[in-house]
C-alpha atoms as a PDB file:
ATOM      1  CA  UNK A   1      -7.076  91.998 102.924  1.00  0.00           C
ATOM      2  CA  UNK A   2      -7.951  92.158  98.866  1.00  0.00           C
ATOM      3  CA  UNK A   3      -9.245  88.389  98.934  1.00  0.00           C
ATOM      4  CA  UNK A   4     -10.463  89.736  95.184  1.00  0.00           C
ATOM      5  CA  UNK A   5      -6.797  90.253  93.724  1.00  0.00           C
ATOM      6  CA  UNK A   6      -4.197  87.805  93.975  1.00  0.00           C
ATOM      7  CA  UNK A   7      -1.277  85.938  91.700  1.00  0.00           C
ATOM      8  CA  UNK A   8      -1.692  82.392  90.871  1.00  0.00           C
ATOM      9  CA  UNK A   9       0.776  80.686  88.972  1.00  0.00           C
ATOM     10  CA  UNK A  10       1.667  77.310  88.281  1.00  0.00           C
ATOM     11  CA  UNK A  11       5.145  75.960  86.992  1.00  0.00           C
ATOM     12  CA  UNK A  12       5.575  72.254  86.323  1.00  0.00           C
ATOM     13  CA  UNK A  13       9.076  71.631  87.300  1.00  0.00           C
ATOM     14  CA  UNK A  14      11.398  69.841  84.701  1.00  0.00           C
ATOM     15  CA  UNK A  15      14.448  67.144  86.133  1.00  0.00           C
ATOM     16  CA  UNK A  16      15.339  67.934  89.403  1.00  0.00           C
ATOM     17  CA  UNK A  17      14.346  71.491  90.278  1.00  0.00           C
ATOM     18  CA  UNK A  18      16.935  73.494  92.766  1.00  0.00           C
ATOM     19  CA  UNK A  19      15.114  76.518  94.417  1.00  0.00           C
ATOM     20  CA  UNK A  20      16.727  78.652  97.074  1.00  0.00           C
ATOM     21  CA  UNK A  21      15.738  77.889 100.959  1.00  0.00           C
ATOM     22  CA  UNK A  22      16.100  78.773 104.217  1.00  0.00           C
ATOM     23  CA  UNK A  23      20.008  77.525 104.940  1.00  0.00           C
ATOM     24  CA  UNK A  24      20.633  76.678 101.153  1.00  0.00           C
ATOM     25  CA  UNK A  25      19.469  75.217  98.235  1.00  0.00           C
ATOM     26  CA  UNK A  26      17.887  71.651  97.959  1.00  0.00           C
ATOM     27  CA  UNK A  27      16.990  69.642  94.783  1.00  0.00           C
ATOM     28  CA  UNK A  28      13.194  68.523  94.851  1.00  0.00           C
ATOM     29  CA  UNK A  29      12.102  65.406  92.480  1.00  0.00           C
ATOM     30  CA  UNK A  30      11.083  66.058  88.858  1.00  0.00           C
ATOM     31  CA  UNK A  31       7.387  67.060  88.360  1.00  0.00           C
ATOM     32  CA  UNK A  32       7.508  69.182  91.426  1.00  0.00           C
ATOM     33  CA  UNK A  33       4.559  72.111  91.674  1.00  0.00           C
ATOM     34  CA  UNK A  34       5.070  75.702  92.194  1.00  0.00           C
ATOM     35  CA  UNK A  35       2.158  77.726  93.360  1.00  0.00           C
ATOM     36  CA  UNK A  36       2.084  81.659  93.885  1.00  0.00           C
ATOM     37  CA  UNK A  37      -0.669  82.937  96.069  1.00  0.00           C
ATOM     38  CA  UNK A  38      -0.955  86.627  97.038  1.00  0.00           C
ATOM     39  CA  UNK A  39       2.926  86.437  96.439  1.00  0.00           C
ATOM     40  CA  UNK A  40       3.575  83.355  98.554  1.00  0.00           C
ATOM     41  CA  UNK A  41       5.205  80.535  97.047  1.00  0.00           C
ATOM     42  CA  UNK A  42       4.064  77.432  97.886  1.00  0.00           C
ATOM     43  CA  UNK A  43       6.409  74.233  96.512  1.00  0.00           C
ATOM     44  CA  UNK A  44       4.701  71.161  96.260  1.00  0.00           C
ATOM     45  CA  UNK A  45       7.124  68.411  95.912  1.00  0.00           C
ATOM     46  CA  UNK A  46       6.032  65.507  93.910  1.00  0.00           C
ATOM     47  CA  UNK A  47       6.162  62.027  95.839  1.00  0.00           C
ATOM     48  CA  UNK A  48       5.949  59.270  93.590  1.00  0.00           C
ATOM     49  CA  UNK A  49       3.963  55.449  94.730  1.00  0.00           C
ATOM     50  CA  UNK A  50       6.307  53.257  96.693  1.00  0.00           C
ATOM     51  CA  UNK A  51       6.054  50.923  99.487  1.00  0.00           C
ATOM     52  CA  UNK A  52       7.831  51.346 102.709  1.00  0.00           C
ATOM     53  CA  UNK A  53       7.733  50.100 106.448  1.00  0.00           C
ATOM     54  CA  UNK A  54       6.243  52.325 108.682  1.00  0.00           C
ATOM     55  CA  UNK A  55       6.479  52.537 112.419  1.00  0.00           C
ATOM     56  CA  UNK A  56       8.835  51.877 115.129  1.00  0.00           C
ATOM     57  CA  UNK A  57      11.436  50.538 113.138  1.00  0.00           C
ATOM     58  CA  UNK A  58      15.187  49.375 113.753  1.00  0.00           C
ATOM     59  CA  UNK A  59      16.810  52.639 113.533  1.00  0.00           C
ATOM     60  CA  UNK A  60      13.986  54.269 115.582  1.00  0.00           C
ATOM     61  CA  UNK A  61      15.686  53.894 119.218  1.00  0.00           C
ATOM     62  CA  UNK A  62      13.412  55.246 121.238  1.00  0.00           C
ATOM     63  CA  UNK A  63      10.236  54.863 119.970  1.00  0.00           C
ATOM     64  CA  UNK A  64       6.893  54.455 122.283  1.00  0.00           C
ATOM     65  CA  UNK A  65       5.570  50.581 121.685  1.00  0.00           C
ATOM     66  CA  UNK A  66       2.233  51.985 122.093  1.00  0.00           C
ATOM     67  CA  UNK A  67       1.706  54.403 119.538  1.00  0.00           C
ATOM     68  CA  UNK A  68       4.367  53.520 116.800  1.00  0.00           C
ATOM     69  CA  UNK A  69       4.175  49.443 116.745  1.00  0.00           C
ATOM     70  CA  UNK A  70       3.411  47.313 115.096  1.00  0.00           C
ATOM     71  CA  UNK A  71       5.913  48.510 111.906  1.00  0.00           C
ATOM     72  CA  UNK A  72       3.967  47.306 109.491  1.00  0.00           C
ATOM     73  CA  UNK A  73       4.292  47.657 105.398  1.00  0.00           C
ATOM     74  CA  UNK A  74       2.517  50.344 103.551  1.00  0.00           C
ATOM     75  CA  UNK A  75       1.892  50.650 100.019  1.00  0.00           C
ATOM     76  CA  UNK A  76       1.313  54.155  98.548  1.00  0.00           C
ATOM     77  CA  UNK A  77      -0.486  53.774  94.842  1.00  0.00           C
ATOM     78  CA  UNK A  78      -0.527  56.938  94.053  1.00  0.00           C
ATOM     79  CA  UNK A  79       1.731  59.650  93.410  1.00  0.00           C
ATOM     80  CA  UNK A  80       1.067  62.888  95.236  1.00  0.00           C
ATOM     81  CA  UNK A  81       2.610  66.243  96.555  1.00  0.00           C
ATOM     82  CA  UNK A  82       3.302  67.730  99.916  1.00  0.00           C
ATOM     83  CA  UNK A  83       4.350  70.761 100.583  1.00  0.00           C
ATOM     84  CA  UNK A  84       8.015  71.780 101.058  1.00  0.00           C
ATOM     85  CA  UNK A  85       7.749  73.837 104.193  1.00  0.00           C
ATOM     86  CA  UNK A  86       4.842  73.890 106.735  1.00  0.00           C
ATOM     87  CA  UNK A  87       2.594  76.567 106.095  1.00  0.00           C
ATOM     88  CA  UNK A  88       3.571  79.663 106.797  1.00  0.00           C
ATOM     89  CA  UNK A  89       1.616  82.441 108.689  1.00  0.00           C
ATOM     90  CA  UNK A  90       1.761  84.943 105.765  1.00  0.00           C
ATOM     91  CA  UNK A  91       0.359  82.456 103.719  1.00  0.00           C
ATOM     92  CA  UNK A  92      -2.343  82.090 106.334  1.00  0.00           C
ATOM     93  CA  UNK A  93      -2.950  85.974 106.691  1.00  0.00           C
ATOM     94  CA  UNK A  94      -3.476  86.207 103.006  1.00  0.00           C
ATOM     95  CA  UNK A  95      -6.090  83.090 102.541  1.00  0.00           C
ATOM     96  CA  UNK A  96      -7.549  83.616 106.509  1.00  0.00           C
ATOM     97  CA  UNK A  97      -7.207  87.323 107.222  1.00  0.00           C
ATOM     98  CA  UNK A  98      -5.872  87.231 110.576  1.00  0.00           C
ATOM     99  CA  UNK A  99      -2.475  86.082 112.103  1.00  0.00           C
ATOM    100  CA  UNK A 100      -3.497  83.236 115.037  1.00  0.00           C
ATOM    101  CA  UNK A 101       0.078  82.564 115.946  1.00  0.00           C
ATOM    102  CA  UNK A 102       1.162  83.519 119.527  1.00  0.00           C
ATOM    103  CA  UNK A 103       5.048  84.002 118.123  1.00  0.00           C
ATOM    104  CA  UNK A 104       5.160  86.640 115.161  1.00  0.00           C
ATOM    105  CA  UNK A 105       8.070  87.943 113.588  1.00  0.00           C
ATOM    106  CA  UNK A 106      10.246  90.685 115.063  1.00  0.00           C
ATOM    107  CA  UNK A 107      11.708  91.905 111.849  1.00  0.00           C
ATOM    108  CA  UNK A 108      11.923  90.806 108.160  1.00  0.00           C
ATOM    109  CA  UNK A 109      14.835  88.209 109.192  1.00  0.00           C
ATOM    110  CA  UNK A 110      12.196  86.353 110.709  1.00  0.00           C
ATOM    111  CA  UNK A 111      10.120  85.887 107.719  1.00  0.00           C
ATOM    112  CA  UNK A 112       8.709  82.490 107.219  1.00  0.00           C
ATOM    113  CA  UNK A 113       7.484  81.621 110.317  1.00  0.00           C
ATOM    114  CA  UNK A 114       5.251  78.750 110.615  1.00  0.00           C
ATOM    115  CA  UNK A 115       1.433  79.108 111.545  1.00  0.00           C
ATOM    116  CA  UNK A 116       0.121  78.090 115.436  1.00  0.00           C
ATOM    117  CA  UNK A 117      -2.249  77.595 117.330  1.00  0.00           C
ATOM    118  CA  UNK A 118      -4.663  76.425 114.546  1.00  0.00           C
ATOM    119  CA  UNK A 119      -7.022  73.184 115.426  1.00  0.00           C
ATOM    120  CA  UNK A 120      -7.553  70.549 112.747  1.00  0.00           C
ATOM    121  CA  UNK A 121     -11.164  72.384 111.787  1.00  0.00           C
ATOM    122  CA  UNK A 122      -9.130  75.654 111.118  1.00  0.00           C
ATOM    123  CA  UNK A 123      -6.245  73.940 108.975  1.00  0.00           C
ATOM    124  CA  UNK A 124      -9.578  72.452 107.677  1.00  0.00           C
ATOM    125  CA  UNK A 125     -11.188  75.932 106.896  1.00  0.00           C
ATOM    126  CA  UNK A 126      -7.951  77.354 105.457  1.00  0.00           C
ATOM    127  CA  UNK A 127      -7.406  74.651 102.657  1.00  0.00           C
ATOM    128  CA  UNK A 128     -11.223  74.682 101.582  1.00  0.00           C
ATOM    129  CA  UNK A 129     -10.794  78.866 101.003  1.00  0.00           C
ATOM    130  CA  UNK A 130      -7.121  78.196  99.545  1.00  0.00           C
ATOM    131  CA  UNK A 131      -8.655  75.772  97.114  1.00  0.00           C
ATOM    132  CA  UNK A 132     -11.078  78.212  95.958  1.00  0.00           C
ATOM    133  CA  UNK A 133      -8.407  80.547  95.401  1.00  0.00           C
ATOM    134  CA  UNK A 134      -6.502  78.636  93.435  1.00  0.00           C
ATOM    135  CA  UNK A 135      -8.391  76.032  91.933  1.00  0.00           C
ATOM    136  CA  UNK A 136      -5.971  73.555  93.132  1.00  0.00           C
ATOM    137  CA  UNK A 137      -7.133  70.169  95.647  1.00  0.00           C
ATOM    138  CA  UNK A 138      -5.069  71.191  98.438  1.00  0.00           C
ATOM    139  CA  UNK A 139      -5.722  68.704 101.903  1.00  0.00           C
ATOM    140  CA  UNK A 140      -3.909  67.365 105.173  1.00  0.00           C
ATOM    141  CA  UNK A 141      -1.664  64.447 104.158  1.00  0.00           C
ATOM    142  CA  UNK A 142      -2.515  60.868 105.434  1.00  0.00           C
ATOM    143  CA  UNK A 143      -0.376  59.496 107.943  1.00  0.00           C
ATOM    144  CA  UNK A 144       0.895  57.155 105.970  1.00  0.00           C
ATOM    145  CA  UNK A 145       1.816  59.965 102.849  1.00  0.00           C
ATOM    146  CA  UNK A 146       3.834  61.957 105.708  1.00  0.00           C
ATOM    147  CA  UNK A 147       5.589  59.294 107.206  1.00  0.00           C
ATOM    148  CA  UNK A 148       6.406  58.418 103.822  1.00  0.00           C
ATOM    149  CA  UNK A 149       7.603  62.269 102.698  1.00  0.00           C
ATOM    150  CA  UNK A 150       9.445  62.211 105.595  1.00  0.00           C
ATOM    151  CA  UNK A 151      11.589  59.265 105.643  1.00  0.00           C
ATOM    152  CA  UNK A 152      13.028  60.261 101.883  1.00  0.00           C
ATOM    153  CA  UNK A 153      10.180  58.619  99.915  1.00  0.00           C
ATOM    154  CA  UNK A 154      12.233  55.423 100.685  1.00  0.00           C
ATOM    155  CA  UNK A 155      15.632  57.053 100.225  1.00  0.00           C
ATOM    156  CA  UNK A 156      16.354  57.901 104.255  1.00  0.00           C
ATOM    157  CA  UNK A 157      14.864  54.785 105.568  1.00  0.00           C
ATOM    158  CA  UNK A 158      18.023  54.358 108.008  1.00  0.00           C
ATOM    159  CA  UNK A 159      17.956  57.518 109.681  1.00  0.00           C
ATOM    160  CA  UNK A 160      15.978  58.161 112.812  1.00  0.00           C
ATOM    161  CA  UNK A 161      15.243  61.882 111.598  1.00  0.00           C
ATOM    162  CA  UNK A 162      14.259  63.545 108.488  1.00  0.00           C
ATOM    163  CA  UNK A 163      16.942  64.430 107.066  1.00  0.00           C
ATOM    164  CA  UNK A 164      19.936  63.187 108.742  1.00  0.00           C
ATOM    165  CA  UNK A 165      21.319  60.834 111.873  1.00  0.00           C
ATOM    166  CA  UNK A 166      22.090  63.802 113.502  1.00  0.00           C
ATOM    167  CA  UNK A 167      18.683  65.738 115.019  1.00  0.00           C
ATOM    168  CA  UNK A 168      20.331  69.081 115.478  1.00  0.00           C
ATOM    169  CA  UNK A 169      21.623  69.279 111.827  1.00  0.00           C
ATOM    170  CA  UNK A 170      17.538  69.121 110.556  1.00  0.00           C
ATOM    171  CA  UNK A 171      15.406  70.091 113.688  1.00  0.00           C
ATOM    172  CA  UNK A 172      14.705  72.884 115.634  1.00  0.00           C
ATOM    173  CA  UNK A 173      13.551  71.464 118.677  1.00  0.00           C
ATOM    174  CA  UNK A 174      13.925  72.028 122.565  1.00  0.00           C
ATOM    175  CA  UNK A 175      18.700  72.268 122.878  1.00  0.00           C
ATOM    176  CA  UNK A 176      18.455  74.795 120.420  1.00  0.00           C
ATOM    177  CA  UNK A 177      15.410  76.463 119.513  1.00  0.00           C
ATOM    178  CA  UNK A 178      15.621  79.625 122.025  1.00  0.00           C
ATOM    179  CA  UNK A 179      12.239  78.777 123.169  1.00  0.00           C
ATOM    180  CA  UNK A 180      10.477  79.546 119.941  1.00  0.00           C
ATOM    181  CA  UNK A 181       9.744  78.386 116.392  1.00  0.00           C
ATOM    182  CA  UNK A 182      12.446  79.360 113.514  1.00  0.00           C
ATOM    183  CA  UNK A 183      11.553  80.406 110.218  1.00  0.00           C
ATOM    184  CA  UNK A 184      10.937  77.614 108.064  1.00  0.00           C
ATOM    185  CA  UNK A 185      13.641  75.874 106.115  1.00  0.00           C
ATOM    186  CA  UNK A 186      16.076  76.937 108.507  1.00  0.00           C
ATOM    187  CA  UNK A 187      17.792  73.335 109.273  1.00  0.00           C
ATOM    188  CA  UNK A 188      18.613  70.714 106.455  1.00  0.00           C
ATOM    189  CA  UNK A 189      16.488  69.500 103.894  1.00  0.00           C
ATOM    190  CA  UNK A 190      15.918  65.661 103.960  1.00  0.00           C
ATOM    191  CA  UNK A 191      16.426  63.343 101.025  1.00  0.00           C
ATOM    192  CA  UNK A 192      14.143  65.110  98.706  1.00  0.00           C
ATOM    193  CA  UNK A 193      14.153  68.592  99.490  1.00  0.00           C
ATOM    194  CA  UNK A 194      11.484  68.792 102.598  1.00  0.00           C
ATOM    195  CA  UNK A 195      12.172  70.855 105.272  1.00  0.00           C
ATOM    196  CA  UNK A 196      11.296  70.462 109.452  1.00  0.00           C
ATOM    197  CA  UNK A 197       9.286  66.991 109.082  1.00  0.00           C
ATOM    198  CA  UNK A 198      11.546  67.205 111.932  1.00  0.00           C
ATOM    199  CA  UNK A 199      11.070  69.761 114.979  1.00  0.00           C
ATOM    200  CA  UNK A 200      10.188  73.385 114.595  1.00  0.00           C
ATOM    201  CA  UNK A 201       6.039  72.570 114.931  1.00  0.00           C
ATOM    202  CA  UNK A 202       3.967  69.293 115.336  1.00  0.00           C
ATOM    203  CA  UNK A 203       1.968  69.188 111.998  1.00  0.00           C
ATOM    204  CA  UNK A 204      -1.592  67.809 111.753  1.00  0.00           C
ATOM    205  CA  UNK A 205      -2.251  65.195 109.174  1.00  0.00           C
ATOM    206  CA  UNK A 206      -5.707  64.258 108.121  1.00  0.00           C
ATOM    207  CA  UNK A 207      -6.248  60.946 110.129  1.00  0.00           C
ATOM    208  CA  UNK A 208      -7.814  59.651 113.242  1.00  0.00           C
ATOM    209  CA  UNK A 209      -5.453  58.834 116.145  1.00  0.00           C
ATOM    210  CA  UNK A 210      -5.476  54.804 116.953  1.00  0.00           C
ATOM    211  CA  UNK A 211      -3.410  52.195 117.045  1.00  0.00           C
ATOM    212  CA  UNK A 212      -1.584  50.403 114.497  1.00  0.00           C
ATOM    213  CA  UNK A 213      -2.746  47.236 113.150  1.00  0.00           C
ATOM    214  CA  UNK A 214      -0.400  44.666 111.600  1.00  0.00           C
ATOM    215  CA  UNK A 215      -0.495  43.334 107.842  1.00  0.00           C
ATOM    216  CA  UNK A 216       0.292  45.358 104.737  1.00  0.00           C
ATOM    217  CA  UNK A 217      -2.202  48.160 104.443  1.00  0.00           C
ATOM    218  CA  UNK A 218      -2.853  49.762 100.944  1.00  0.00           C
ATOM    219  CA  UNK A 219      -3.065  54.011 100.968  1.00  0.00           C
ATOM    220  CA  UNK A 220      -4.480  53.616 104.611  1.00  0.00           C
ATOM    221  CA  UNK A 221      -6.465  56.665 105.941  1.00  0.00           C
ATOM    222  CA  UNK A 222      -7.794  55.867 109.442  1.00  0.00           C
ATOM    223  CA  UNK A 223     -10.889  57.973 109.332  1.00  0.00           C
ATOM    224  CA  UNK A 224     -14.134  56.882 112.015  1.00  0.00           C
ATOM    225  CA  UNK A 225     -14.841  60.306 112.916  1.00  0.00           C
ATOM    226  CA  UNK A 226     -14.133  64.170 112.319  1.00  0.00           C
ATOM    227  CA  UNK A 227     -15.191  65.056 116.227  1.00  0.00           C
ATOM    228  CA  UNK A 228     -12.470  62.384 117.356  1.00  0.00           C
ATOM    229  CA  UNK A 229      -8.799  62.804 118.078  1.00  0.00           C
ATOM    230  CA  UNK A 230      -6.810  63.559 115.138  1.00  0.00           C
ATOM    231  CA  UNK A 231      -2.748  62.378 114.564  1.00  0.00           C
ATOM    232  CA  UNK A 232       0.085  65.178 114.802  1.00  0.00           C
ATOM    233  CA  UNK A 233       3.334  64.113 113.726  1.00  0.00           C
ATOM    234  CA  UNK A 234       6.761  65.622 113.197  1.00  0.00           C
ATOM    235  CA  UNK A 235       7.919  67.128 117.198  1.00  0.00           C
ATOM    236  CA  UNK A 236       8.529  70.780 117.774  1.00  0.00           C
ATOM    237  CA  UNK A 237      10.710  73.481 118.958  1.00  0.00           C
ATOM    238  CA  UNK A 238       9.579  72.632 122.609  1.00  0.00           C
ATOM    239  CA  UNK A 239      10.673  69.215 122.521  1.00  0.00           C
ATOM    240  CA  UNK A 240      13.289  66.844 122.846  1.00  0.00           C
ATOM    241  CA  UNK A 241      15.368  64.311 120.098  1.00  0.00           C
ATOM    242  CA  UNK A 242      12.891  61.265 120.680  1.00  0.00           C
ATOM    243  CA  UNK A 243      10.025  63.319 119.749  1.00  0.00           C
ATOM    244  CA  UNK A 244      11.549  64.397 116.699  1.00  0.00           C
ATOM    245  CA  UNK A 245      12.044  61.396 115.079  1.00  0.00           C
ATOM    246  CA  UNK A 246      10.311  60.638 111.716  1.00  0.00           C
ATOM    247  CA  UNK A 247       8.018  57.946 113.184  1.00  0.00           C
ATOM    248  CA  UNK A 248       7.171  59.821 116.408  1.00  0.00           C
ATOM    249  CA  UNK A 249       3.491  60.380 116.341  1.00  0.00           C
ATOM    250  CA  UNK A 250       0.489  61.779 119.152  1.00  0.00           C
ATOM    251  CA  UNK A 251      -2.825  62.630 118.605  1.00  0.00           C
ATOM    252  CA  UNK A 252      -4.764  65.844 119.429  1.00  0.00           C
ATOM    253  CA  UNK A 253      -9.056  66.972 119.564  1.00  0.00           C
ATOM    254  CA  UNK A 254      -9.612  68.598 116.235  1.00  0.00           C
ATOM    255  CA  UNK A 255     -10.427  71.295 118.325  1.00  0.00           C
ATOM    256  CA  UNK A 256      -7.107  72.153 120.435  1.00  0.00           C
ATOM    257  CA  UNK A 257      -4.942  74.864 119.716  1.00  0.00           C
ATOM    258  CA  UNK A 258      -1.289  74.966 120.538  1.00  0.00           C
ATOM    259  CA  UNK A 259       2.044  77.259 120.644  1.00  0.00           C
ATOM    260  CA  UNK A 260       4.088  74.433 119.534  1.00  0.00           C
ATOM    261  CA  UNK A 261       1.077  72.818 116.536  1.00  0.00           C
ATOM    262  CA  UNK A 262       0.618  74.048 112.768  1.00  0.00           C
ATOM    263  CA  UNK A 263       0.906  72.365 109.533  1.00  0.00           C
ATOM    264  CA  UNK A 264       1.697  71.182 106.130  1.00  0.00           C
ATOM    265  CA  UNK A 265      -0.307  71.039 103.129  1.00  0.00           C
ATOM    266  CA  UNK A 266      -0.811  67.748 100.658  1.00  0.00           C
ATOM    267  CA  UNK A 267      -2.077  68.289  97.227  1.00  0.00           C
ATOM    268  CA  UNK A 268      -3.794  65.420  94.688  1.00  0.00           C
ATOM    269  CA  UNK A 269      -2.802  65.884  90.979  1.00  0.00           C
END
């Protein structure tokens, strides 16, 4: 692996980029961030502040009153990026050198799988050496800034699933998944161009795992400790609808390392 040679560049996107995808092509928001690494592209779609409930809300019919309540408002201050796809395991070869993932590719068609079986120390790892490839402030998302991507950035806040009312039109998940992950971007983008915030893997965000608390919380990040459990969100190819939806959440030891558990980058300006 030539760590010493790779392509960066860096195009600001003018009004309403279109760039071609898995199953199509989806518009991302104005400002949106390209970034080439080692010949992987890397969108960053730009998510501008809002406010927004997050949580077990209305449309969320079978959420678990444990983890997901009490909805409660959350105000996002500033604007950020997160990453169109999840992160991919060729991008992960390039930046890591090795290929964790127990499900590879059987030919080019399946290009674009996602990385797994990574803990929250690797994903950890990975962004500090992708950062000093690119000079860029790659992280994890909050909880709150994924929730957020994935419900539209305010403009899906009826549907139960990224995307769409209907899981199997965005998801890969457990009725139609084969038994393994798909190539990212395979399934409909949600309101602003984001792909598989439902199904295909459970993504690791950067906070700890507790419960809610009620009140309005400003650009929460629930952080005690890096040794304790750590919040996955999003569902996988391995499960079913419920966990899919876009407030579905579990948490996971930074350590653990799962067939079904990858991620998606964040990125401050």
């Amino acid at each position: 692996m030539k760590k010493f040679y790779f392509i960066l560049s860096v195009a600001v996107i003018a009004l309403s980029l279109t760039v071609s995808c898995g199953n199509g092509r989806a518009d991302v928001p104005e400002g949106s961030v390209e970034v080439s690494v080692g010949g992987n592209d890397i969108m960053m779609v730009r998510i501008e502040p809002g406010k927004f409930v997050m949580g077990g809300t209305s449309e969320q019919t079978e959420c678990d009153y444990y983890s997901e309540k009490p909805e409660h408002s959350v105000v996002i201050t500033k604007p950020f990026y997160i990453s169109q796809t999840e992160v991919t395991q060729e991008l992960w070869e390039y930046v890591m050198g090795t290929n964790p993932s127990m499900y590879k590719a059987h030919d080019d068609t399946e290009k674009g799988l996602p990385v797994i079986n990574v803990s929250w120390y690797d994903c950890k790892e990975f962004i500090k050496k992708l950062n000093e490839l690119t000079g860029r402030k790659f992280r994890l998302p909050t909880e709150a800034e994924w929730e957020f991507a994935a419900r539209g950035a305010g403009k899906g806040y009826s549907l139960p699933y990224a995307g769409s009312k209907f899981v199997d039109r965005v998801a890969c998940m457990a009725t139609n998944s084969e038994g393994r992950p798909h190539p990212v971007a395979q399934y409909g983008p949600n309101e602003i161009g984001i792909y598989d915030m439902s199904g295909n893997v459970w993504e690791w965000v950067e906070d700890n795992f507790q419960q809610y608390k009620p009140g309005e919380l400003t650009d929460p990040l629930v952080h005690v400790n890096d040794t304790l459990s750590h919040s996955v969100r999003g569902g996988s190819f391995t499960d079913r609808q419920s966990k899919c939806r876009t407030s579905s959440r579990d948490g996971n030891w930074p350590d653990y390392k799962q067939t079904n558990l990858g991620f998606r980058l964040a990125m401050d300006e």
